[in-house]
C-alpha atoms as a PDB file:
ATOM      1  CA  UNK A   1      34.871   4.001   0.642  1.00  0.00           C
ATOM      2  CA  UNK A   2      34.229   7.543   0.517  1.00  0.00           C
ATOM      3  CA  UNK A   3      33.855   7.857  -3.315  1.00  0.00           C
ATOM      4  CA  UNK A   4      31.257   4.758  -2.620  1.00  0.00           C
ATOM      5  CA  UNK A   5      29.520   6.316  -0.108  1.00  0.00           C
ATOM      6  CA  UNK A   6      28.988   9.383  -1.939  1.00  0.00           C
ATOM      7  CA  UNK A   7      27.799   8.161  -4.768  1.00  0.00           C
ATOM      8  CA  UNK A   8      25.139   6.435  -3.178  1.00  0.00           C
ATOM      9  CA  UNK A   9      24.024   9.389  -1.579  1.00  0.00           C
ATOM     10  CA  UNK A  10      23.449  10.495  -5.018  1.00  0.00           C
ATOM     11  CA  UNK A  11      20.417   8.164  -5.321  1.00  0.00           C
ATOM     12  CA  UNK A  12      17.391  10.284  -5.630  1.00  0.00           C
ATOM     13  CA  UNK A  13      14.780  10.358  -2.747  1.00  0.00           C
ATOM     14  CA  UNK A  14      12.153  10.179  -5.106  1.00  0.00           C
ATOM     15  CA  UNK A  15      13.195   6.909  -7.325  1.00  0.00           C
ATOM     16  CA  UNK A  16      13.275   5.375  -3.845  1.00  0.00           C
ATOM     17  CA  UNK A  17       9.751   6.237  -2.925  1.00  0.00           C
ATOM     18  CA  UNK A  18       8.706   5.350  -6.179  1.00  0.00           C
ATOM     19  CA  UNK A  19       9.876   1.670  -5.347  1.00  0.00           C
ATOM     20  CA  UNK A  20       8.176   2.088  -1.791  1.00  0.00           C
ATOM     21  CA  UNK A  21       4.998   3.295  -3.524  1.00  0.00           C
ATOM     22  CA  UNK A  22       4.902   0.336  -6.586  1.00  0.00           C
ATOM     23  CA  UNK A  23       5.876  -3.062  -5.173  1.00  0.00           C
ATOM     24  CA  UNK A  24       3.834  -3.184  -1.805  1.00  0.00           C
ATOM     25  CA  UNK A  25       1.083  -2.050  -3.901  1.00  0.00           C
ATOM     26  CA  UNK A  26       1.576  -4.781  -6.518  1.00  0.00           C
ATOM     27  CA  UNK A  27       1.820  -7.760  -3.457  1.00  0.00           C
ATOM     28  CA  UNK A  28      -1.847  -6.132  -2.450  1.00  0.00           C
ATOM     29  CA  UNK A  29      -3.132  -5.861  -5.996  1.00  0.00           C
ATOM     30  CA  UNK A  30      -2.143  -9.512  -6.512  1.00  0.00           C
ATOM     31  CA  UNK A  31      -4.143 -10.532  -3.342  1.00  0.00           C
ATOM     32  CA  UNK A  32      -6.719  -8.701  -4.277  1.00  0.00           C
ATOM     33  CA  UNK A  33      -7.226  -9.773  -7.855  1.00  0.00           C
ATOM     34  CA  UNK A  34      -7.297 -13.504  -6.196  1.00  0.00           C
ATOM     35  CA  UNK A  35     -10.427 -12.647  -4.560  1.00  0.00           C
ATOM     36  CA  UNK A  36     -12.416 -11.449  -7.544  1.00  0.00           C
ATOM     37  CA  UNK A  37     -13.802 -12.789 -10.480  1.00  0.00           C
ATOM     38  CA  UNK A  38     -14.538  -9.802 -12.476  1.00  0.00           C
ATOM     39  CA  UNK A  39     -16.907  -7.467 -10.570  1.00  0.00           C
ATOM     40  CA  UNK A  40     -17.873  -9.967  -8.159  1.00  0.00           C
ATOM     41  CA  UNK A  41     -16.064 -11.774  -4.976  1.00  0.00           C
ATOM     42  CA  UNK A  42     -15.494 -15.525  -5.398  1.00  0.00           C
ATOM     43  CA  UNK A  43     -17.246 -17.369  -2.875  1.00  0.00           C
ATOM     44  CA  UNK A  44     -13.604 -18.588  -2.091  1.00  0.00           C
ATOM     45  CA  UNK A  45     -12.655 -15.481  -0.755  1.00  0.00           C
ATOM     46  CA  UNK A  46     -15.142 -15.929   1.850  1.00  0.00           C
ATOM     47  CA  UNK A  47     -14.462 -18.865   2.546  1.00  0.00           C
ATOM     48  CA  UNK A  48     -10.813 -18.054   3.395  1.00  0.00           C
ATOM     49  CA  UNK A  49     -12.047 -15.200   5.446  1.00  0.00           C
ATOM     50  CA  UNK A  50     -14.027 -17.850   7.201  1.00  0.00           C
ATOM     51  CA  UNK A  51     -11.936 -20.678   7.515  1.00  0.00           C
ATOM     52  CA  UNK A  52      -8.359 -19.566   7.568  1.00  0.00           C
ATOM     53  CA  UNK A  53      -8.378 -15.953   8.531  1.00  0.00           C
ATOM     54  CA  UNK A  54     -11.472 -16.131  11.140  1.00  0.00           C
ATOM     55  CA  UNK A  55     -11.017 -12.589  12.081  1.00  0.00           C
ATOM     56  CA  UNK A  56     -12.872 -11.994  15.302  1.00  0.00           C
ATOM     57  CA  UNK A  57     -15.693  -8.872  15.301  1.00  0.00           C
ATOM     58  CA  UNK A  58     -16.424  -8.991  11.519  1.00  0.00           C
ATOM     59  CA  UNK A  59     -18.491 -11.286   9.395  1.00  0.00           C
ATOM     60  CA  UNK A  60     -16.530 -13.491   6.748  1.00  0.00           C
ATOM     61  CA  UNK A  61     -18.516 -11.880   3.711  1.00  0.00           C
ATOM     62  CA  UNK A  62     -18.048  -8.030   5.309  1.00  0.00           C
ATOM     63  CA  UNK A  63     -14.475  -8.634   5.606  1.00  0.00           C
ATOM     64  CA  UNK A  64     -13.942 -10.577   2.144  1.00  0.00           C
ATOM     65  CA  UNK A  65     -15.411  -7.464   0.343  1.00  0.00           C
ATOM     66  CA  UNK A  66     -13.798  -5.086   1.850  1.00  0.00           C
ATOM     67  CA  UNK A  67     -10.456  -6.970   2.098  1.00  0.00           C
ATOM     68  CA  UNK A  68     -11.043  -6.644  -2.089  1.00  0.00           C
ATOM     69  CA  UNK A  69     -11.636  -3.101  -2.404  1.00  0.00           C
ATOM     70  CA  UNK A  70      -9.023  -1.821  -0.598  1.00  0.00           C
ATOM     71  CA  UNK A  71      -6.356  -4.435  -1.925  1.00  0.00           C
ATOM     72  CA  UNK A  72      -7.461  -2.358  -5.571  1.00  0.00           C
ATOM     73  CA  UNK A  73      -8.545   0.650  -4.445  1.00  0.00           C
ATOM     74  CA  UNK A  74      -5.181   1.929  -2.315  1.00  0.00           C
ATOM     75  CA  UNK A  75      -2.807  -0.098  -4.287  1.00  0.00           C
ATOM     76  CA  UNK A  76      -4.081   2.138  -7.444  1.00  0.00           C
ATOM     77  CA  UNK A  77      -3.972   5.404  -5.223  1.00  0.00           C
ATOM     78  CA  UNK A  78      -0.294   4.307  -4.445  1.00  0.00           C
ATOM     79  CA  UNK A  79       1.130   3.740  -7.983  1.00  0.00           C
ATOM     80  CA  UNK A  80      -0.349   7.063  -9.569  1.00  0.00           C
ATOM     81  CA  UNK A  81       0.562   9.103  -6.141  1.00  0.00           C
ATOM     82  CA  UNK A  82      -2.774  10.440  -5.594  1.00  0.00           C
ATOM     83  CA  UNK A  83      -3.566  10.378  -1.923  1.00  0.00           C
ATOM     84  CA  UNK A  84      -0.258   8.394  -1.534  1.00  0.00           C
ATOM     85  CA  UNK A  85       0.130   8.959   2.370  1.00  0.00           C
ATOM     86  CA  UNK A  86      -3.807   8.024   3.639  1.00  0.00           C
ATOM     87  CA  UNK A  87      -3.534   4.821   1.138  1.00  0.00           C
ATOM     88  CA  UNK A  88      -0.206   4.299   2.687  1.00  0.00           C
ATOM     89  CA  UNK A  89      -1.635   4.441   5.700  1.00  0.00           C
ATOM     90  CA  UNK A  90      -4.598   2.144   4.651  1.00  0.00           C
ATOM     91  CA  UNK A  91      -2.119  -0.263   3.916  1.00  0.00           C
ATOM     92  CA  UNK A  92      -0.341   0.004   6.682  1.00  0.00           C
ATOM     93  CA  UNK A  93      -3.290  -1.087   9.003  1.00  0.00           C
ATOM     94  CA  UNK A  94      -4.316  -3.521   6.709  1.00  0.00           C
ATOM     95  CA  UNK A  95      -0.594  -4.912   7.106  1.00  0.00           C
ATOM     96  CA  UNK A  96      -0.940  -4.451  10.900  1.00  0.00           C
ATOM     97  CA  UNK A  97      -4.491  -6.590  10.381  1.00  0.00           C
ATOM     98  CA  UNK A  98      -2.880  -9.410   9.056  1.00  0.00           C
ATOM     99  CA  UNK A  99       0.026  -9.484  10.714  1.00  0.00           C
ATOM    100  CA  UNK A 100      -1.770  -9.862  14.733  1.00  0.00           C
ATOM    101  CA  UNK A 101      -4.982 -11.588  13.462  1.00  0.00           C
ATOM    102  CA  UNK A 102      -4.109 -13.676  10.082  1.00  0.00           C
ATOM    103  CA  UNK A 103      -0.191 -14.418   9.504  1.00  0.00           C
ATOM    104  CA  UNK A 104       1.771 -13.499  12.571  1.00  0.00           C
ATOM    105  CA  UNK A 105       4.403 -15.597  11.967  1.00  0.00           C
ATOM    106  CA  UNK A 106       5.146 -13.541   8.400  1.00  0.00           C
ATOM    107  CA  UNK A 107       6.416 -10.686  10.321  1.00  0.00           C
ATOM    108  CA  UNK A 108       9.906 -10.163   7.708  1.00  0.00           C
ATOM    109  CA  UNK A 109       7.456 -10.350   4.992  1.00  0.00           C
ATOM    110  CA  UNK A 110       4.881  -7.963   6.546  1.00  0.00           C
ATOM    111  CA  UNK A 111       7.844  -5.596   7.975  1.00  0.00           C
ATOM    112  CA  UNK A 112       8.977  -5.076   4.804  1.00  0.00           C
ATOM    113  CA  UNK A 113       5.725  -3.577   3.571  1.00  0.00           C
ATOM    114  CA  UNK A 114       5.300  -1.301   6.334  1.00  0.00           C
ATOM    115  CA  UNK A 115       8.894  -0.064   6.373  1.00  0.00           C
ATOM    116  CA  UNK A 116       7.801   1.043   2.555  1.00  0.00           C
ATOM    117  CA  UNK A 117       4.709   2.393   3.884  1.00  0.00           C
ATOM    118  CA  UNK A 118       6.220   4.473   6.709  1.00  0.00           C
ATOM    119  CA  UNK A 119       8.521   6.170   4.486  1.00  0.00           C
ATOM    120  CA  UNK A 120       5.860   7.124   2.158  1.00  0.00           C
ATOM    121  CA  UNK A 121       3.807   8.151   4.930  1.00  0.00           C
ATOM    122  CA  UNK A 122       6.621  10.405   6.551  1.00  0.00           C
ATOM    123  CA  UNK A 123       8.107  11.375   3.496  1.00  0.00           C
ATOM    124  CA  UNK A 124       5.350  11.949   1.022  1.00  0.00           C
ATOM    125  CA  UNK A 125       5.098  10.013  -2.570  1.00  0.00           C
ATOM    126  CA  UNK A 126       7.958  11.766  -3.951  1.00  0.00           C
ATOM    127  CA  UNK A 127       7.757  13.921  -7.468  1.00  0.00           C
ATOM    128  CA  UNK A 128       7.041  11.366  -9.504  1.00  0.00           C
ATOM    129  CA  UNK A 129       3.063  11.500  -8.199  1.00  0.00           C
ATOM    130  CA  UNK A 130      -0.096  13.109  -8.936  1.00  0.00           C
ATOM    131  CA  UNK A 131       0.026  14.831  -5.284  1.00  0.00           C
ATOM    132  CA  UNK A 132       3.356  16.504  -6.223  1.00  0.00           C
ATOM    133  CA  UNK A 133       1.822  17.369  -9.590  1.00  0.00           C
ATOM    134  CA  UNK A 134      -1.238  18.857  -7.756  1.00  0.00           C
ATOM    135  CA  UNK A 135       0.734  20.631  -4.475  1.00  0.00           C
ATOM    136  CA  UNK A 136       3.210  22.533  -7.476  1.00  0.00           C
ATOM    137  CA  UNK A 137       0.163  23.539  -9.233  1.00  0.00           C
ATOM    138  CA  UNK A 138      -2.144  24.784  -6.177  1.00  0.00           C
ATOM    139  CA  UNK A 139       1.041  26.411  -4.788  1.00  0.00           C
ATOM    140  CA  UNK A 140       1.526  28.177  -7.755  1.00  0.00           C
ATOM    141  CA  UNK A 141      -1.868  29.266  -8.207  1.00  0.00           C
ATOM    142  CA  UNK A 142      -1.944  31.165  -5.005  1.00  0.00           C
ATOM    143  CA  UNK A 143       1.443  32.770  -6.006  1.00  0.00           C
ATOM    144  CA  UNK A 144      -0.458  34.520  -9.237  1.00  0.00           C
END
């Protein structure tokens, strides 16, 4: 068990955030890419915003758009590791969103995501990422 154990802990921190980073961020790319045709939101989209999701304090339309610019917008951010903990984060309330107002009985599904969110957001993106790219140069320019 020990030998087992051990070579699990082998697993690098990094691969695993990479996995936290790339599949929640391919569930909201999907989504999002059902709500577009092209450049422009299907009228469907509103409708479900509307009609199934009826969130209260936003209008359908309002809520449709930006429901499809953020289900591109921080799923991208998350896959190159640019920004990785705010679109984490993004993602994360967008999760909490549809989880109280939209789906709340999808709460295994919707933990899931957010246990992959809150280790990139306590964690960072890991060095496969832009950011780490970007700290390692910044930190080495103030060093010369």
């Amino acid at each position: 068990m020990l030998c087992a154990a051990a070579i699990l802990d082998r697993i690098p921190l990094s691969l695993i955030l990479l996995a936290a980073r790339i599949f929640p961020a391919a569930v909201f790319w999907r989504s999002g890419e059902t709500k577009v045709d092209g450049w422009h939101l299907k009228d469907s989209a509103i409708d479900l915003f509307r009609d199934e999701y009826a969130l209260p304090l936003i209008d359908p339309e309002l809520a449709a758009k930006i429901a499809a610019v953020s289900e591109h917008f921080f799923p991208v951010l998350l896959v190159i590791g640019l920004a990785s903990r705010f679109a984490a984060l993004a993602l994360l309330c967008m999760t909490a969103v549809i989880e109280i107002f939209v789906y709340p009985d999808a709460w295994p599904e919707h933990g899931v995501w957010a246990t992959c969110f809150l280790i990139v957001i306590a964690r960072g993106p890991g060095i496969f990422s832009l950011d780490h790219l970007l700290t390692r140069r910044w930190r080495h320019g103030r060093e010369s």
